[in-house]
C-alpha atoms as a PDB file:
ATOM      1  CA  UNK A   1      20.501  68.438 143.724  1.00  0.00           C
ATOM      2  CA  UNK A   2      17.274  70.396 143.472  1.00  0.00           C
ATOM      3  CA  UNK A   3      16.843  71.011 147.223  1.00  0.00           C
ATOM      4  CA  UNK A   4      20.638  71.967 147.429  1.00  0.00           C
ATOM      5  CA  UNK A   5      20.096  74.672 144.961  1.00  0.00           C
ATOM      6  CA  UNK A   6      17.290  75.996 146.472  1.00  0.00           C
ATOM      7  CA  UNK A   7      18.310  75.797 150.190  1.00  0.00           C
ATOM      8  CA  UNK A   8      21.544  77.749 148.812  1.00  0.00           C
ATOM      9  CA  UNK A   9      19.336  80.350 147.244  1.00  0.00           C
ATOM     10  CA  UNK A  10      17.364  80.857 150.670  1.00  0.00           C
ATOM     11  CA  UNK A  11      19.985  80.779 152.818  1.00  0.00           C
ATOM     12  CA  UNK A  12      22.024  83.383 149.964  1.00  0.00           C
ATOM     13  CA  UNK A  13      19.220  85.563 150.496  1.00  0.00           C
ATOM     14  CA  UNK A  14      18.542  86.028 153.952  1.00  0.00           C
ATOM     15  CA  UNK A  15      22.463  86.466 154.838  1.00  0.00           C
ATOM     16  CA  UNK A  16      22.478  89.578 152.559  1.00  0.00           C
ATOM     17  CA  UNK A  17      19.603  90.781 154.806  1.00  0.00           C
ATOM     18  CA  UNK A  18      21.074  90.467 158.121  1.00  0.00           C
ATOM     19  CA  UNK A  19      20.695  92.251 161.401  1.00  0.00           C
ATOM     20  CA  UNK A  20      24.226  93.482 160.737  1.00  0.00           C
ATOM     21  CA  UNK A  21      23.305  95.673 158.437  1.00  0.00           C
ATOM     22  CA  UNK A  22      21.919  98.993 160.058  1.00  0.00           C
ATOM     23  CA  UNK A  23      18.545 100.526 158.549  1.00  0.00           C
ATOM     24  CA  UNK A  24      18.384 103.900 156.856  1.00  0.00           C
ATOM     25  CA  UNK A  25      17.104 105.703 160.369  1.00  0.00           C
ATOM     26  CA  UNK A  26      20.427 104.167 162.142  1.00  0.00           C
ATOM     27  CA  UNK A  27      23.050 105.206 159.566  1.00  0.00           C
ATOM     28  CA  UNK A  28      21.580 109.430 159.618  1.00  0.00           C
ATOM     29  CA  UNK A  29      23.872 111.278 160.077  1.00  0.00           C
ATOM     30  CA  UNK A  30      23.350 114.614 162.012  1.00  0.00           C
ATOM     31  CA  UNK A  31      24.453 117.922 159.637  1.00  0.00           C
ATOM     32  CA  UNK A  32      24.255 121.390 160.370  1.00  0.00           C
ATOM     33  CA  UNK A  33      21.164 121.804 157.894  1.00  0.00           C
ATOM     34  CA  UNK A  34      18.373 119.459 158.384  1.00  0.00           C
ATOM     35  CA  UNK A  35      15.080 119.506 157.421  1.00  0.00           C
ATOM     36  CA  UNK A  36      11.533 117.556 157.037  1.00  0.00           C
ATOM     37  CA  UNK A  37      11.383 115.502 153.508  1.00  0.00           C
ATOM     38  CA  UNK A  38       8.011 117.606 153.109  1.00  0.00           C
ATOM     39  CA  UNK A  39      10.335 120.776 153.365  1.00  0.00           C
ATOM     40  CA  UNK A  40      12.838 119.248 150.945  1.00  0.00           C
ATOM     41  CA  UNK A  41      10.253 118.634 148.143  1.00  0.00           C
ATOM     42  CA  UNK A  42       9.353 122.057 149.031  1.00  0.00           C
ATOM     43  CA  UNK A  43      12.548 123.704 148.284  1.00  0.00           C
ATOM     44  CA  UNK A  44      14.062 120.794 145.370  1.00  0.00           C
ATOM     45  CA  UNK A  45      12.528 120.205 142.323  1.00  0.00           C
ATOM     46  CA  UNK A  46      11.841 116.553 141.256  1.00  0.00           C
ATOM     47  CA  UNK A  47      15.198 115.480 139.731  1.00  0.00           C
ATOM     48  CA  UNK A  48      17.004 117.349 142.436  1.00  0.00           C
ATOM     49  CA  UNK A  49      15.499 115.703 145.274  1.00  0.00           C
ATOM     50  CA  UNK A  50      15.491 112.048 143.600  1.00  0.00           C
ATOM     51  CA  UNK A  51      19.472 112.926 143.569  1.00  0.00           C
ATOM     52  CA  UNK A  52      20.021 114.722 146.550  1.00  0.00           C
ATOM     53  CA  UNK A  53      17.965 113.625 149.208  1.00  0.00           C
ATOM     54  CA  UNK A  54      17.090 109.491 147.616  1.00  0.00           C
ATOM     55  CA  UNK A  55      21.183 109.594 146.267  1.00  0.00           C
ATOM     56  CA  UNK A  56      20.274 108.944 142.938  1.00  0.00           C
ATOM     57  CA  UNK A  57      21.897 109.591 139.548  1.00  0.00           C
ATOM     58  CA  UNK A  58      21.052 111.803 136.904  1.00  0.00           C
ATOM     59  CA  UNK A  59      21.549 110.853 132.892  1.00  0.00           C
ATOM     60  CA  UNK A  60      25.013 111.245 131.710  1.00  0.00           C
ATOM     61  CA  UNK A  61      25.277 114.105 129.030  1.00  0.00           C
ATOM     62  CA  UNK A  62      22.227 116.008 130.571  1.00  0.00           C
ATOM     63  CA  UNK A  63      23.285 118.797 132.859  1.00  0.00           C
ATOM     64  CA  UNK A  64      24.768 121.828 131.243  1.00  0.00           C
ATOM     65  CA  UNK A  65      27.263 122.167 133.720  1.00  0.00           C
ATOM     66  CA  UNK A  66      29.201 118.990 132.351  1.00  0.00           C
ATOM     67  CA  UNK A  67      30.815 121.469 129.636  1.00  0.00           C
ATOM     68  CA  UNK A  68      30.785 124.708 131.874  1.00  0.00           C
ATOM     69  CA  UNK A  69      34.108 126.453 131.210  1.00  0.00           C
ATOM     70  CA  UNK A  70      33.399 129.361 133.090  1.00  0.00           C
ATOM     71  CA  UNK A  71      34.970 130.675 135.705  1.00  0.00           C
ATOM     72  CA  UNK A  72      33.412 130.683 139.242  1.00  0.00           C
ATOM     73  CA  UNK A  73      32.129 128.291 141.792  1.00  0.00           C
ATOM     74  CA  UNK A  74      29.934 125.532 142.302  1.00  0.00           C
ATOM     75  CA  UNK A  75      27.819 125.352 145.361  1.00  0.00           C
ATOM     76  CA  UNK A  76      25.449 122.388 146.566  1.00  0.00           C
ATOM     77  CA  UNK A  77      21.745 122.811 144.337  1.00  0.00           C
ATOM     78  CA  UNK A  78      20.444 121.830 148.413  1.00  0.00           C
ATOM     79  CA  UNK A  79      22.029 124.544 150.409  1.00  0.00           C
ATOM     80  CA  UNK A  80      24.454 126.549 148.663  1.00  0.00           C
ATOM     81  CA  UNK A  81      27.843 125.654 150.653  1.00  0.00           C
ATOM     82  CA  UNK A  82      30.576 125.679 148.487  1.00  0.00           C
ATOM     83  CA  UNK A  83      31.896 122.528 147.238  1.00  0.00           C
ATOM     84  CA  UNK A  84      34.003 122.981 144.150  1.00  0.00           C
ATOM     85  CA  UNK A  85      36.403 125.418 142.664  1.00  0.00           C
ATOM     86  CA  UNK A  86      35.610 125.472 138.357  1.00  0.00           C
ATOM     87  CA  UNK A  87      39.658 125.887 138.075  1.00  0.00           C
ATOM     88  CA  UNK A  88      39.501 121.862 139.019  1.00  0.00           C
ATOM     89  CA  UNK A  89      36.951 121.092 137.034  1.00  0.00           C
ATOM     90  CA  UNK A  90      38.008 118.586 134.253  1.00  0.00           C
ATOM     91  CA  UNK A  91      36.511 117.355 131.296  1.00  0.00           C
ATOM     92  CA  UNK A  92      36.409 113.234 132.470  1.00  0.00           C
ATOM     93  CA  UNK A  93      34.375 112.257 129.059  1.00  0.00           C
ATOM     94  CA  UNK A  94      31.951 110.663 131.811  1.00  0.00           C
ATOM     95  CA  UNK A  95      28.834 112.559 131.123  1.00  0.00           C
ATOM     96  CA  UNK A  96      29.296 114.185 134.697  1.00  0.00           C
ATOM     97  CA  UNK A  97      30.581 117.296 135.820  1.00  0.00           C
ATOM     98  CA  UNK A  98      34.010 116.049 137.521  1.00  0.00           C
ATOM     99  CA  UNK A  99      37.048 117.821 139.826  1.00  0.00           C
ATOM    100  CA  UNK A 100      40.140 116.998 140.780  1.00  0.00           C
ATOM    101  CA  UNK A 101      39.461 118.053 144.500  1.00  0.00           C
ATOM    102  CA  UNK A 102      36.905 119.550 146.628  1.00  0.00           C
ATOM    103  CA  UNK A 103      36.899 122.445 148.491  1.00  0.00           C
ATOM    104  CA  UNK A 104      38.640 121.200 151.601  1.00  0.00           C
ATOM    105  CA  UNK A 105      36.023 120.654 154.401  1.00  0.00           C
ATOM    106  CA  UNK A 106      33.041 121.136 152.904  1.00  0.00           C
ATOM    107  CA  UNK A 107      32.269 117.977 150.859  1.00  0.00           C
ATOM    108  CA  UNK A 108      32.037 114.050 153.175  1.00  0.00           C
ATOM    109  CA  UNK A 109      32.939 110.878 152.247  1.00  0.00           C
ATOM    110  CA  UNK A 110      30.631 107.518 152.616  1.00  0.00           C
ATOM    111  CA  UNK A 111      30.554 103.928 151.394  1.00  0.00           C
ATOM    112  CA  UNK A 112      27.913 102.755 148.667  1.00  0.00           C
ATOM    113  CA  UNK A 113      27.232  99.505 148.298  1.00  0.00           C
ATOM    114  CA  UNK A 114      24.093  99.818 146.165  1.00  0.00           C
ATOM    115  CA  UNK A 115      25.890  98.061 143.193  1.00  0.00           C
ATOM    116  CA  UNK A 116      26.913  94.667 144.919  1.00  0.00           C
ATOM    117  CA  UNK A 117      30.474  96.407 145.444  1.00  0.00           C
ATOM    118  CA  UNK A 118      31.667  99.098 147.283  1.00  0.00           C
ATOM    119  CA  UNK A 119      32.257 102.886 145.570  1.00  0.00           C
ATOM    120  CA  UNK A 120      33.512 105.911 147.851  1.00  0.00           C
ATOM    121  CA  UNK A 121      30.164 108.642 147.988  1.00  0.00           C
ATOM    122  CA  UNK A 122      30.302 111.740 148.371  1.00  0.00           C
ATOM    123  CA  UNK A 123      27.776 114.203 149.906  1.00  0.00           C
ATOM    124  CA  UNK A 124      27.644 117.654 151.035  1.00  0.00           C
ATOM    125  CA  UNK A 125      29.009 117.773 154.646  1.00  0.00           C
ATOM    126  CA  UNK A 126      26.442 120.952 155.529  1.00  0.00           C
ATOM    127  CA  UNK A 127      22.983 119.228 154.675  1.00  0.00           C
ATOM    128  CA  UNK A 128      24.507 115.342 153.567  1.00  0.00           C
ATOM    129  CA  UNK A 129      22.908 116.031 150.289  1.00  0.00           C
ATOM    130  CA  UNK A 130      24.423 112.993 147.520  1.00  0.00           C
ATOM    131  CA  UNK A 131      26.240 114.510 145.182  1.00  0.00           C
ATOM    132  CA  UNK A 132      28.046 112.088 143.414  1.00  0.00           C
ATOM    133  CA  UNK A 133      31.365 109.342 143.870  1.00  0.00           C
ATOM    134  CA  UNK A 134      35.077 109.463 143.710  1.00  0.00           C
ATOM    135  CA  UNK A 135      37.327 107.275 141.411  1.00  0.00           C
ATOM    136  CA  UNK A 136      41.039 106.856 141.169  1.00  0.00           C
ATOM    137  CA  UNK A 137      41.068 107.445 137.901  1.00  0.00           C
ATOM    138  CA  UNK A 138      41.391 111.187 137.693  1.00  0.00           C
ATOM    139  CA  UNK A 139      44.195 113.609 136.463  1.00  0.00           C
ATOM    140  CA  UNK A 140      47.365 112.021 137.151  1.00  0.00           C
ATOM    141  CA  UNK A 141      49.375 115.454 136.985  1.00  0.00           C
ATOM    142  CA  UNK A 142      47.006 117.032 140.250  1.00  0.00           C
ATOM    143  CA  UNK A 143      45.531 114.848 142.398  1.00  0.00           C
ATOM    144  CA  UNK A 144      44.749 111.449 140.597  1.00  0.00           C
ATOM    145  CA  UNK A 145      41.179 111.824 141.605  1.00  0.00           C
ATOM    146  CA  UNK A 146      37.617 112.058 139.869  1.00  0.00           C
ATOM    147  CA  UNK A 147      35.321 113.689 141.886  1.00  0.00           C
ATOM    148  CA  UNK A 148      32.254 112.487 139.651  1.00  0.00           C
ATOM    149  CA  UNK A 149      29.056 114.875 140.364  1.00  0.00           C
ATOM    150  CA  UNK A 150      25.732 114.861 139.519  1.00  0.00           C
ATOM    151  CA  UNK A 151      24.886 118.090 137.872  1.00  0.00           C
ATOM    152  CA  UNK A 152      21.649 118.561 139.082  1.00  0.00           C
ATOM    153  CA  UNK A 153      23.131 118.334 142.746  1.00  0.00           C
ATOM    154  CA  UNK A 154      25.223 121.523 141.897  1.00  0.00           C
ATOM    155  CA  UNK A 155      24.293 125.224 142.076  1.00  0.00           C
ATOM    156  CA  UNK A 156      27.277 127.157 139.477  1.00  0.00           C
ATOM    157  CA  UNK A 157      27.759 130.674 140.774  1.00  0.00           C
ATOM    158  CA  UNK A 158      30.263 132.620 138.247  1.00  0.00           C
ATOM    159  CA  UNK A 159      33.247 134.468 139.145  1.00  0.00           C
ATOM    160  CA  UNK A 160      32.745 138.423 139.565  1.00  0.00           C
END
């Protein structure tokens, strides 16, 4: 029974690291900014590169754009498309800045499997910065969809 177990373990862990599955160089993506990771620390600070460039997550509760009510738009923290519209901006009780929708064109989807399951991630579709995921669980009324963004991954730039 012992050598069952553990020949299941071994052969459990080297099919979840198969050839099949491509390396980080493979899956890059070409977008029309790109730059050096030595320019990106450059430019990011700390937190915003961990999110942006390693697709990492920031606390919940900690940006101050998670209860922004003003009017204007937000623009990617990496380089400063626009992404989202504040007018479909919703307050998701998350701990994340969240939208209904995106501005059409400017924000691409991936797959994340990070988790052991797959979510639907987004990123900016100018420099493929990570900005957050998308959910189903949004405003029923609009769109039905959470657009779930990290705060630090945003750049808010108020209406005139």
């Amino acid at each position: 029974m012992k050598k069952f177990l553990l020949v299941s373990i071994i052969s459990l862990l080297f099919s979840c690291n198969s050839s099949a599955q491509k390396s980080k160089a493979e899956n890059k993506t070409q977008y029309p900014v790109t730059k050096t990771d030595t320019e990106w620390k450059k430019e990011l600070s700390p937190e915003q590169y961990y999110v942006l460039r390693e697709a990492g997550t920031e606390r919940p509760f900690s940006s101050d754009l998670n209860k922004n009510e003003t009017k204007g738009i937000y623009h990617c923290a990496a380089c400063n498309i626009a992404l989202f519209k504040s007018e479909h901006k919703f307050d998701s009780g998350t701990g994340w800045p969240s939208f209904d929708r995106t501005i059409e064109g400017n924000v691409a989807f991936g797959s994340d499997n990070k988790l052991g399951y797959s979510r639907d991630e987004e990123h900016c579709a100018n420099c493929g910065g990570h900005l957050g995921h998308v959910f189903n669980d949004g405003p029923r009324k609009t769109t039905g969809k959470r657009h779930c963004i990290n705060g630090v991954a945003l750049k808010f730039v108020p209406a005139e």
